[in-house]
PDB file of N, CA and C in Angstrom:
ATOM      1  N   UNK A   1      98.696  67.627 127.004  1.00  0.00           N
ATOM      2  CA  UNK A   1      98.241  68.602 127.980  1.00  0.00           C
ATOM      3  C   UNK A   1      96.816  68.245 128.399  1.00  0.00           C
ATOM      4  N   UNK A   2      96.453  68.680 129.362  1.00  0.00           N
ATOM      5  CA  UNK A   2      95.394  67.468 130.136  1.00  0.00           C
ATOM      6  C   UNK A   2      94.379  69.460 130.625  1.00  0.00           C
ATOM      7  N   UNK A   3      93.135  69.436 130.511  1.00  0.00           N
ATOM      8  CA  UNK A   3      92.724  70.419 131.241  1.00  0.00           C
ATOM      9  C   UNK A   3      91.751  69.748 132.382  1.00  0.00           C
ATOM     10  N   UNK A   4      91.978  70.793 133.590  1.00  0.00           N
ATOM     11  CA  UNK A   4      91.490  70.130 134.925  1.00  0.00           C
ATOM     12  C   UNK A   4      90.283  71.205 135.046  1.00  0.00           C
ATOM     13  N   UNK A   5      89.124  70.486 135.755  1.00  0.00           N
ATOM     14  CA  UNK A   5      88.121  71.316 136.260  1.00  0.00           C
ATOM     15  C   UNK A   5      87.523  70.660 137.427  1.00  0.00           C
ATOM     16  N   UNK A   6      86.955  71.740 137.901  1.00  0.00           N
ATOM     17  CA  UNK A   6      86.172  71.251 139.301  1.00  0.00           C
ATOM     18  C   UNK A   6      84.719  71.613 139.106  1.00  0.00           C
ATOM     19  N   UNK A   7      83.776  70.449 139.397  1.00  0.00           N
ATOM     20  CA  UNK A   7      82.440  70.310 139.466  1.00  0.00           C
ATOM     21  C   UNK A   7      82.044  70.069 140.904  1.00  0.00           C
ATOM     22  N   UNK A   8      81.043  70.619 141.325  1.00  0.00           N
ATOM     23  CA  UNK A   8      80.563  70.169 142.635  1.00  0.00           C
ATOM     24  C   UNK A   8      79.017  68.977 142.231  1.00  0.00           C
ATOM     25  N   UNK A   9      78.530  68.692 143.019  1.00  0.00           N
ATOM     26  CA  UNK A   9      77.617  67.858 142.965  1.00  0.00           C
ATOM     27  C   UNK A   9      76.706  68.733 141.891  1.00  0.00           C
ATOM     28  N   UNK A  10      76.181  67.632 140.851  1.00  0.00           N
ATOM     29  CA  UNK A  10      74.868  67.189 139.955  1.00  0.00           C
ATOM     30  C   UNK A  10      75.704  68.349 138.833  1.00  0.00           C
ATOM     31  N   UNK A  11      76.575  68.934 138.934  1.00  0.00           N
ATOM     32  CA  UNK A  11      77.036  70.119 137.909  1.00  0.00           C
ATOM     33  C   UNK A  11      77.348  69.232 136.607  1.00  0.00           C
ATOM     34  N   UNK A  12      78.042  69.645 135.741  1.00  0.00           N
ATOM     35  CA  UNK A  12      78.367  68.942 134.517  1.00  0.00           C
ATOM     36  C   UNK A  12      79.667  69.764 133.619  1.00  0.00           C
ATOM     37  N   UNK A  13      79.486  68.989 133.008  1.00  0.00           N
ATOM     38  CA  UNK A  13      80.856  69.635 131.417  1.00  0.00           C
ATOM     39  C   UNK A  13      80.227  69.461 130.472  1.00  0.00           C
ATOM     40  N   UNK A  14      80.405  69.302 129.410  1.00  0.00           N
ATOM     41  CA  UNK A  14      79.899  69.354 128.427  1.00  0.00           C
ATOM     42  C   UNK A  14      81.341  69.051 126.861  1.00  0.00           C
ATOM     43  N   UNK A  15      81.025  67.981 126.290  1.00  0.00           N
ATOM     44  CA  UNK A  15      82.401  67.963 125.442  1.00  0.00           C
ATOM     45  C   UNK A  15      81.759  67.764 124.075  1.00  0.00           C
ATOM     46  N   UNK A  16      82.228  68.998 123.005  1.00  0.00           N
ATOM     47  CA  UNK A  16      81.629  69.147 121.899  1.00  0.00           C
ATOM     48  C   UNK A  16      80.277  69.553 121.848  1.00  0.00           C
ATOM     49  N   UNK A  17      78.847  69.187 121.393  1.00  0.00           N
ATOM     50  CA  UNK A  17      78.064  69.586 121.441  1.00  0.00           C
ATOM     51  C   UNK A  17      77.073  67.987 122.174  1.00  0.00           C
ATOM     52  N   UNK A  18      78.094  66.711 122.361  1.00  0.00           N
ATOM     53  CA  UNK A  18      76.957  65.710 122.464  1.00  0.00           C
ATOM     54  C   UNK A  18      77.301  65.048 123.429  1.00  0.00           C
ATOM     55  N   UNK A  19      78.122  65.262 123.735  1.00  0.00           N
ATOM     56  CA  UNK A  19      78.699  64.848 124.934  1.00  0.00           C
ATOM     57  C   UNK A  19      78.277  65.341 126.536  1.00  0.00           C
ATOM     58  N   UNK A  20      77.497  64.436 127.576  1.00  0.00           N
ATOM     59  CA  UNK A  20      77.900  65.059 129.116  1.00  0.00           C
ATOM     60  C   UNK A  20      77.990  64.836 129.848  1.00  0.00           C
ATOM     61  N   UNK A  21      78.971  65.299 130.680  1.00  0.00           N
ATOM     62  CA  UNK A  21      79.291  64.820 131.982  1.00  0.00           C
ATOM     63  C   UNK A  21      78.806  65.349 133.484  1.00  0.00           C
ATOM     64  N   UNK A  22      78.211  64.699 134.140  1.00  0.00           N
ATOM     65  CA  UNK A  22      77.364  65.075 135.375  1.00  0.00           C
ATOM     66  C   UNK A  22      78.466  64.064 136.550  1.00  0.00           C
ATOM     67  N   UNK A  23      78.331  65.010 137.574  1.00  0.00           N
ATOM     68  CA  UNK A  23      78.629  64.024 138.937  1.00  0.00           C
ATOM     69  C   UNK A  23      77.538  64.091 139.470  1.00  0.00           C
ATOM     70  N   UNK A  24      77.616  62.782 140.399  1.00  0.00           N
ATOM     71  CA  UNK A  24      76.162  62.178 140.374  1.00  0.00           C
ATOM     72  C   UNK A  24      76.333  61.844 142.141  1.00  0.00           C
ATOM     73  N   UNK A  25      77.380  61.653 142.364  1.00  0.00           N
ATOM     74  CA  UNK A  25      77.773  61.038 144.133  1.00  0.00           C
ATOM     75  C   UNK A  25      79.508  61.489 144.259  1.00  0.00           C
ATOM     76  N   UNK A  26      79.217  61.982 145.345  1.00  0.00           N
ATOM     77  CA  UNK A  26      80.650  62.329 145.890  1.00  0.00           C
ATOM     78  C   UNK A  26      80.613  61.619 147.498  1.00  0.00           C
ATOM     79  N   UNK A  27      81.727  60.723 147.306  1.00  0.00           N
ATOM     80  CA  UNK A  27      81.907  60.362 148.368  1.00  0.00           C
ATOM     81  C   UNK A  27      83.652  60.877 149.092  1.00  0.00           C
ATOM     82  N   UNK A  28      84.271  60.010 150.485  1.00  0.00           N
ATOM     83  CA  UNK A  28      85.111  61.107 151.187  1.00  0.00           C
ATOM     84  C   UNK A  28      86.476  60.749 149.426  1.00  0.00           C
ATOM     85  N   UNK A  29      86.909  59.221 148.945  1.00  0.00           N
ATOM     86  CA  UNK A  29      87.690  58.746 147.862  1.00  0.00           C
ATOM     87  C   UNK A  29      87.029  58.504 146.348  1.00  0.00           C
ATOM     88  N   UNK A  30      85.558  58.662 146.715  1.00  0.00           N
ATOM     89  CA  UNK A  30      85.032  58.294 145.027  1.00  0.00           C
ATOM     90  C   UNK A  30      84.118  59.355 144.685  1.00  0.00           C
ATOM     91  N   UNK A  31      84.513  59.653 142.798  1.00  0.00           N
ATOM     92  CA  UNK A  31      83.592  60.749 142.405  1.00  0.00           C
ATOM     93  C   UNK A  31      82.260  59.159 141.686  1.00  0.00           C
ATOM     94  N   UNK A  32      81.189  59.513 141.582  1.00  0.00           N
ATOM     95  CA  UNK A  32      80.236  58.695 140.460  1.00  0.00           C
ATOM     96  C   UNK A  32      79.472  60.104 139.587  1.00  0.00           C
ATOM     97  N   UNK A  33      80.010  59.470 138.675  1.00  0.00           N
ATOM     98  CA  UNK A  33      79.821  59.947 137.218  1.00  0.00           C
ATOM     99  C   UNK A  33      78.969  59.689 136.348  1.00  0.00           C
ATOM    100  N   UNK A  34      77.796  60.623 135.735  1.00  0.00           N
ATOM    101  CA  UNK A  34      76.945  59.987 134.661  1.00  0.00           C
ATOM    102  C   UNK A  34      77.476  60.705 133.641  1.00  0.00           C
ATOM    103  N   UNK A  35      77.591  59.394 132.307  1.00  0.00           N
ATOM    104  CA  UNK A  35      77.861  60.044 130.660  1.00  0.00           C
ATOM    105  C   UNK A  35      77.070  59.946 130.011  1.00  0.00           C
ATOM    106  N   UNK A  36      76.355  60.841 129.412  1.00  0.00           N
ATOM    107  CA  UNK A  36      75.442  60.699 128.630  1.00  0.00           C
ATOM    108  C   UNK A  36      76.518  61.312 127.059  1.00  0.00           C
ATOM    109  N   UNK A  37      76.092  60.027 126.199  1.00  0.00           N
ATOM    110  CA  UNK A  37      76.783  60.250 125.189  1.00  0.00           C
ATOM    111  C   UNK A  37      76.215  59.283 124.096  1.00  0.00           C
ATOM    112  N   UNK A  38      76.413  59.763 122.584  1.00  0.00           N
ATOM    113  CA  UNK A  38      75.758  59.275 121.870  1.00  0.00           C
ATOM    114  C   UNK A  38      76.131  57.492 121.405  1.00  0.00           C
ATOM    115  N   UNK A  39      75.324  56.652 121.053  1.00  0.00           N
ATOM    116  CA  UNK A  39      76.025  55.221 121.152  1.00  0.00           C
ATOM    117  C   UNK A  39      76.999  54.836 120.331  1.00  0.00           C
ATOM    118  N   UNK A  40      77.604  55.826 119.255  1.00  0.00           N
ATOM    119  CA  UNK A  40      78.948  55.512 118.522  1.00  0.00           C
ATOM    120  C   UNK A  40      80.225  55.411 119.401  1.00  0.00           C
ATOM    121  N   UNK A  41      79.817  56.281 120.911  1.00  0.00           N
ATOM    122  CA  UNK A  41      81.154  57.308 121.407  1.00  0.00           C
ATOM    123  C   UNK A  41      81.421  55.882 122.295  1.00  0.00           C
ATOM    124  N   UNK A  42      82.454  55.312 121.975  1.00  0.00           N
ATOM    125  CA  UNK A  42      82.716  54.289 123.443  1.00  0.00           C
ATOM    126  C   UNK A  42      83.280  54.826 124.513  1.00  0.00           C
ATOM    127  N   UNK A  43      82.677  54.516 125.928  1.00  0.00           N
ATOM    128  CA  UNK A  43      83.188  54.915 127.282  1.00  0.00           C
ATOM    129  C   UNK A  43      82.987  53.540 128.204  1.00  0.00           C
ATOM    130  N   UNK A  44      84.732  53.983 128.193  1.00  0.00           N
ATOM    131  CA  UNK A  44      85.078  52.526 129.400  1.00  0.00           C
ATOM    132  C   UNK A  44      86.333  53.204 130.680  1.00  0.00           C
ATOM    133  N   UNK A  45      85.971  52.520 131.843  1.00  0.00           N
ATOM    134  CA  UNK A  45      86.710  53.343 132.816  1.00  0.00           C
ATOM    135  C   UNK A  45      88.365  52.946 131.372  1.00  0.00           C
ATOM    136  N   UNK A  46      89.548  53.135 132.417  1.00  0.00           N
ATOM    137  CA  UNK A  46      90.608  53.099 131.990  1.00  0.00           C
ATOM    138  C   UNK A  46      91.201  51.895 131.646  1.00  0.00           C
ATOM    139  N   UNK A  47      91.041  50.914 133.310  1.00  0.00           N
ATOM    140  CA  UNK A  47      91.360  49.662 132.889  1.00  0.00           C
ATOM    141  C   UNK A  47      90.632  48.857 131.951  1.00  0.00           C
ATOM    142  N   UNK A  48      89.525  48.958 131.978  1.00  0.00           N
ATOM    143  CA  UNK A  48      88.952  48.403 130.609  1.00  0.00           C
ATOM    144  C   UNK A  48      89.189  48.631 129.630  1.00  0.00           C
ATOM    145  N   UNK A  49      89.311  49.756 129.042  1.00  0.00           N
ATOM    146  CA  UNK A  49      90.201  50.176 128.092  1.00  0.00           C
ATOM    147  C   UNK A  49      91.186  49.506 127.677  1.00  0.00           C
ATOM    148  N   UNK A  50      92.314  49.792 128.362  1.00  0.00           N
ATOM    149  CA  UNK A  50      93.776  48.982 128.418  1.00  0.00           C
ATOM    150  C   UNK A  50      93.483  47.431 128.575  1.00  0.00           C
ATOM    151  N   UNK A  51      92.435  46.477 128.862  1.00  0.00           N
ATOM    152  CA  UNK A  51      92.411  45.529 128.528  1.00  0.00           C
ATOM    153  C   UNK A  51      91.908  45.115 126.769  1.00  0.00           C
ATOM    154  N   UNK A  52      90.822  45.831 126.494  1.00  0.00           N
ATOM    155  CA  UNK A  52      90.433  46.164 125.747  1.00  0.00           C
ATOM    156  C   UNK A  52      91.937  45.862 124.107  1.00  0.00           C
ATOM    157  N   UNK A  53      92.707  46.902 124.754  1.00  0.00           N
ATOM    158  CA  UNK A  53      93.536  47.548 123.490  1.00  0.00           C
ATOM    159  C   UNK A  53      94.928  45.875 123.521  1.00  0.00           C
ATOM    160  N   UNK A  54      95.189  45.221 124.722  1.00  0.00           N
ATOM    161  CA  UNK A  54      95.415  44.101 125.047  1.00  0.00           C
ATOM    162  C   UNK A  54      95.192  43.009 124.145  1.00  0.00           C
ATOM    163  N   UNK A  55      93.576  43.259 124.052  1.00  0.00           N
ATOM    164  CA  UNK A  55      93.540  41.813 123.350  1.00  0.00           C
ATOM    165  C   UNK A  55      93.541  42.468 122.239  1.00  0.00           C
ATOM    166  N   UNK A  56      94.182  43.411 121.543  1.00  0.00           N
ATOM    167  CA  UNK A  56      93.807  43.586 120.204  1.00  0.00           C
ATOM    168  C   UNK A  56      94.904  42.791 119.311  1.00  0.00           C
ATOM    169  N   UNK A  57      94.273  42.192 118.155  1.00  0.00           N
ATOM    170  CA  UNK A  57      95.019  40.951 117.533  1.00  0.00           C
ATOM    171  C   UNK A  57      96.259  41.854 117.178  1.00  0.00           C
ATOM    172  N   UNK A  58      97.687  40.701 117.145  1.00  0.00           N
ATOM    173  CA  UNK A  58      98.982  41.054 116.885  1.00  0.00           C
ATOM    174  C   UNK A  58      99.029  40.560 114.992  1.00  0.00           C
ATOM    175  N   UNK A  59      99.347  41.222 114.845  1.00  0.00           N
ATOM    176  CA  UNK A  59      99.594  40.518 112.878  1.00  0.00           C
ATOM    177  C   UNK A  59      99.989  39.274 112.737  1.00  0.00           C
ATOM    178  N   UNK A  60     100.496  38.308 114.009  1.00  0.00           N
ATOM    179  CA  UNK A  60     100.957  36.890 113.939  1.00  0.00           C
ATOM    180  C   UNK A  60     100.024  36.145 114.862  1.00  0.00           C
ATOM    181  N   UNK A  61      98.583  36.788 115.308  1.00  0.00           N
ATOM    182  CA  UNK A  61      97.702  36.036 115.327  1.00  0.00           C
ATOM    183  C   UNK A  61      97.141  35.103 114.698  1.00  0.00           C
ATOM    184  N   UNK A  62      96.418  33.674 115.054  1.00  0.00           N
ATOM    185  CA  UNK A  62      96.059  33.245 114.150  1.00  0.00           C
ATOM    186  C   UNK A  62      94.541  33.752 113.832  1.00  0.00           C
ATOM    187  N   UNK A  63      94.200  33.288 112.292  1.00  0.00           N
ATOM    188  CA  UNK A  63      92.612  34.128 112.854  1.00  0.00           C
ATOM    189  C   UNK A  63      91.684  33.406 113.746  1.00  0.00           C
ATOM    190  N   UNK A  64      91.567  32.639 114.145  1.00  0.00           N
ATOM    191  CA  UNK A  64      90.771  31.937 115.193  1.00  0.00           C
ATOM    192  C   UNK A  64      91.061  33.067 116.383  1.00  0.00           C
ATOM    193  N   UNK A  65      91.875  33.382 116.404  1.00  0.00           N
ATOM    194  CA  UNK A  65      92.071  34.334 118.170  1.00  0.00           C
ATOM    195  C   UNK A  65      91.623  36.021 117.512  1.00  0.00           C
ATOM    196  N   UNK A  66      92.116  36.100 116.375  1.00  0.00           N
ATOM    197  CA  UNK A  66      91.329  37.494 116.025  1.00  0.00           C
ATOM    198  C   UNK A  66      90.012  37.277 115.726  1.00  0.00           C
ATOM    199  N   UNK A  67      89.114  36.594 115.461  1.00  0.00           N
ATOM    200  CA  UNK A  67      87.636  35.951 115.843  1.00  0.00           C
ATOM    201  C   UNK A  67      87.059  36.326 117.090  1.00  0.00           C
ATOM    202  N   UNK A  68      87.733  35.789 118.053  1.00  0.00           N
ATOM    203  CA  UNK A  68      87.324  36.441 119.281  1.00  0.00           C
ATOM    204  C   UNK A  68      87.509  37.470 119.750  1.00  0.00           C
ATOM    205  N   UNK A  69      88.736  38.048 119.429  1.00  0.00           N
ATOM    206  CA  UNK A  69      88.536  39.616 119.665  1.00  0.00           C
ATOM    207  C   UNK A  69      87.516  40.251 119.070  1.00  0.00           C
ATOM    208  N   UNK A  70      87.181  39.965 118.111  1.00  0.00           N
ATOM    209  CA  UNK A  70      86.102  40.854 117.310  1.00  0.00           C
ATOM    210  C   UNK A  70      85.170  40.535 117.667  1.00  0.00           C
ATOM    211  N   UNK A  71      84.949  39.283 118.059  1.00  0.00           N
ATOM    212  CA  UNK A  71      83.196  39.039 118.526  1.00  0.00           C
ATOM    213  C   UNK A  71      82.990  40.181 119.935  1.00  0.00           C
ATOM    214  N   UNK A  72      84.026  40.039 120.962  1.00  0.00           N
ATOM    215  CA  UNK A  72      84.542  40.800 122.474  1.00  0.00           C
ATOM    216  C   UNK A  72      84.440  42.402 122.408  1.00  0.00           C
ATOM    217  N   UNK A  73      85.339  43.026 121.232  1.00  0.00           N
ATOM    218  CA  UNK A  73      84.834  44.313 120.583  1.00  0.00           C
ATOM    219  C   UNK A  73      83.907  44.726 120.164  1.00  0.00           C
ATOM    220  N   UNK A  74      82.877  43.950 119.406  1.00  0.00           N
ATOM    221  CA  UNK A  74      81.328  44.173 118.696  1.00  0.00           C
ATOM    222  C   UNK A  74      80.341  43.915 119.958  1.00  0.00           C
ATOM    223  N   UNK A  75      80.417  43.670 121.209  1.00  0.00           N
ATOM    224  CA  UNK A  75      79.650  43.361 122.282  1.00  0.00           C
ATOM    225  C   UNK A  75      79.297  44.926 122.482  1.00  0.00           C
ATOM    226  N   UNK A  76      77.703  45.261 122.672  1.00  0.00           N
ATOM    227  CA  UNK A  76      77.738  46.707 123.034  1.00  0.00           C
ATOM    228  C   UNK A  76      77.817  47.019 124.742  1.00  0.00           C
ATOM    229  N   UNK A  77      78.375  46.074 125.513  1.00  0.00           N
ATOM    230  CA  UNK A  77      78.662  46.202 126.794  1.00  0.00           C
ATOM    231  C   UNK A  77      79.608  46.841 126.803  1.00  0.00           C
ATOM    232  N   UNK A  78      81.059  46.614 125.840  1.00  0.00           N
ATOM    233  CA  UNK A  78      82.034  47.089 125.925  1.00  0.00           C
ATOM    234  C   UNK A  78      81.987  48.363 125.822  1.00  0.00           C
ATOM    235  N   UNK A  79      81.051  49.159 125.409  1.00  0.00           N
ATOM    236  CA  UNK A  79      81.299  50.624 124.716  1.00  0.00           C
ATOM    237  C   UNK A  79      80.521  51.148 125.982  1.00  0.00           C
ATOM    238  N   UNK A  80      79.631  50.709 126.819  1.00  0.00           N
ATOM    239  CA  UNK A  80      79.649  51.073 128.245  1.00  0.00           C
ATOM    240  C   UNK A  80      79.822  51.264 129.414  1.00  0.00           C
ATOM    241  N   UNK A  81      78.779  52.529 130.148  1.00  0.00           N
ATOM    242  CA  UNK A  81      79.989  52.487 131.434  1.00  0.00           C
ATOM    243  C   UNK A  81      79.416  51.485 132.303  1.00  0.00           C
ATOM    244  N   UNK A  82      80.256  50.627 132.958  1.00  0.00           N
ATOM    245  CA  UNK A  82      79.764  49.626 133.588  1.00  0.00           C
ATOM    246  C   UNK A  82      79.223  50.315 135.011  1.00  0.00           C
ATOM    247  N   UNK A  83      78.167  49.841 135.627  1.00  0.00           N
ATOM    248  CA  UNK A  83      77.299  50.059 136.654  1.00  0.00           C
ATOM    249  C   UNK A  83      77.985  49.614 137.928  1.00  0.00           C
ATOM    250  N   UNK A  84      77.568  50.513 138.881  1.00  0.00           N
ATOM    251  CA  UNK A  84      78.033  49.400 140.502  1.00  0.00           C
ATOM    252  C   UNK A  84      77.367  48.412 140.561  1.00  0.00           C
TER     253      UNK A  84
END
């Protein structure tokens, strides 16, 4: 179950106590979004994500390829939101 809300410009949400979400630009097809969130919490749009969960090693990896996933996962780019 998914809950929906509507923010107008610079408003926010708020998730848990450390979490927040501000819109930042509304255009006529795009919202821009600032997260302010603490640096444990990873935030990646979706497709990053799903690439993300992609390369995650299969149990018949060899470890040379689970090596690189982990170096790719431990990058703290990944746990951010990427910029225009």
């Amino acid at each position: 179950m998914a809950l929906t809300l509507e923010r107008m410009l610079f408003e926010s949400i708020i998730i848990n106590d450390n979490i927040k979400i501000t819109v930042t630009r509304l255009d006529s097809s795009r919202v821009k979004l600032s997260i302010d969130a603490p640096p444990e919490v990873a935030i990646n749009r979706e497709e990053v994500f799903n690439r993300i969960i992609d390369q995650k090693p299969k149990p018949e990896q060899p470890a040379a390829q689970r090596s690189i996933v982990r170096r790719l996962l431990s990058r703290k780019q990944v746990g951010k939101v990427l910029q225009d």
